[in-house]
Protein backbone atom coordinates (compact mmCIF):
# COMPACT_ATOMS: atom_id res chain seq x y z
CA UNK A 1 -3.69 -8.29 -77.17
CA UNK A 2 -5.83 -5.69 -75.33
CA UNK A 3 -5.14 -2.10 -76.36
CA UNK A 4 -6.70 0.77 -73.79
CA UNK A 5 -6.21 4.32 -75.58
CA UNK A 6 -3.11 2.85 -77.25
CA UNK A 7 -1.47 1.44 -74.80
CA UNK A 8 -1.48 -2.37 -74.67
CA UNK A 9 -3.04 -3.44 -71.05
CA UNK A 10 -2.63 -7.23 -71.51
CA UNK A 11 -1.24 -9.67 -73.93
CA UNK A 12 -1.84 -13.15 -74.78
CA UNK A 13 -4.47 -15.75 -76.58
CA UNK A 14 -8.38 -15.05 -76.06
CA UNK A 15 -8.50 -18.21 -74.35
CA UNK A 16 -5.35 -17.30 -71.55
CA UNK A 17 -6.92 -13.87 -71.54
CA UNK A 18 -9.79 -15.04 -71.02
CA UNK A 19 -9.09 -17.73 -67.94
CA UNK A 20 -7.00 -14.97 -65.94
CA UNK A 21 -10.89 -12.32 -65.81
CA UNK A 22 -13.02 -15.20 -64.89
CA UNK A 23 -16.46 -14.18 -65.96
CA UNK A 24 -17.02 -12.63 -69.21
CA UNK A 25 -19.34 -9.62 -69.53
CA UNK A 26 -20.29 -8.95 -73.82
CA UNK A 27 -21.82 -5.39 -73.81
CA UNK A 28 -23.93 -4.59 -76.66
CA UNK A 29 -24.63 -1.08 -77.40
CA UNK A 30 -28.22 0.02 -79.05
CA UNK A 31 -29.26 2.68 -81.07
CA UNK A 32 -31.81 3.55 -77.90
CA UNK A 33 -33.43 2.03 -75.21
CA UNK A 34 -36.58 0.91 -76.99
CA UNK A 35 -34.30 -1.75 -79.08
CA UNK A 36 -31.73 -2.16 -76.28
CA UNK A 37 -35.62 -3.15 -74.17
CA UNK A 38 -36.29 -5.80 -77.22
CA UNK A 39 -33.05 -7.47 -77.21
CA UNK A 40 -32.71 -8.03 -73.48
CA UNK A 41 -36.29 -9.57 -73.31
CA UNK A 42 -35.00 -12.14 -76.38
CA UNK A 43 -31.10 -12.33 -75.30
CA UNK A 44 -32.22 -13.12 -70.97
CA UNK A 45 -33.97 -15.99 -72.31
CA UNK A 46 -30.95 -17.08 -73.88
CA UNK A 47 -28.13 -16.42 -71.56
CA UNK A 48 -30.31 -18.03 -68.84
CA UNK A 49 -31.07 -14.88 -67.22
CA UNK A 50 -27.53 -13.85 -67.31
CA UNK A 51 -28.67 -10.23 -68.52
CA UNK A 52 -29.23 -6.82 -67.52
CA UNK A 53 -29.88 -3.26 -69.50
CA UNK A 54 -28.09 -0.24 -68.80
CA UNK A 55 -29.82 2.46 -70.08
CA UNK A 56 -29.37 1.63 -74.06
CA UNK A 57 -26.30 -0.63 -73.01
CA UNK A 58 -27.13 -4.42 -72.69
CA UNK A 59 -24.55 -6.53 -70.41
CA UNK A 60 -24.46 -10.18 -70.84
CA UNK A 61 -22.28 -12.20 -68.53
CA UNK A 62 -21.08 -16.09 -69.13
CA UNK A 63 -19.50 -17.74 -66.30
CA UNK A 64 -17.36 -20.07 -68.79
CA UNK A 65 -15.58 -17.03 -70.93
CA UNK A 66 -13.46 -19.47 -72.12
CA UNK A 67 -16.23 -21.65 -73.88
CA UNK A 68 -17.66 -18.12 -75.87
């Protein structure tokens, strides 16, 4: 179940969730840019490049959601 605000916006298992997005995006949210500039340099190498920094806001995206 997804809940927006408190208002459920879809409803199922992660895995049917999951297959009706497609691509999965993870953000990860750092105390500042500095660490969110560390963890992209050590998470790009291992999401195969699949990463990209926001600010302090690091977005990885997997092309298999289903396999996370």
């Amino acid at each position: 179940m997804v809940v927006d605000r408190g208002k459920v916006i879809a409803d199922g298992t992660p895995a049917a969730l999951k297959s009706r997005l497609g691509n999965t995006v993870t953000e990860l949210g750092m105390g500042d840019v500095q660490e969110a500039a560390r963890a992209e340099g050590l998470v790009s190498a291992l999401a195969g490049g699949r990463s990209e920094r926001d600010g302090a806001t690091l977005r990885i995206t997997s092309e298999d959601g289903r396999g996370c």
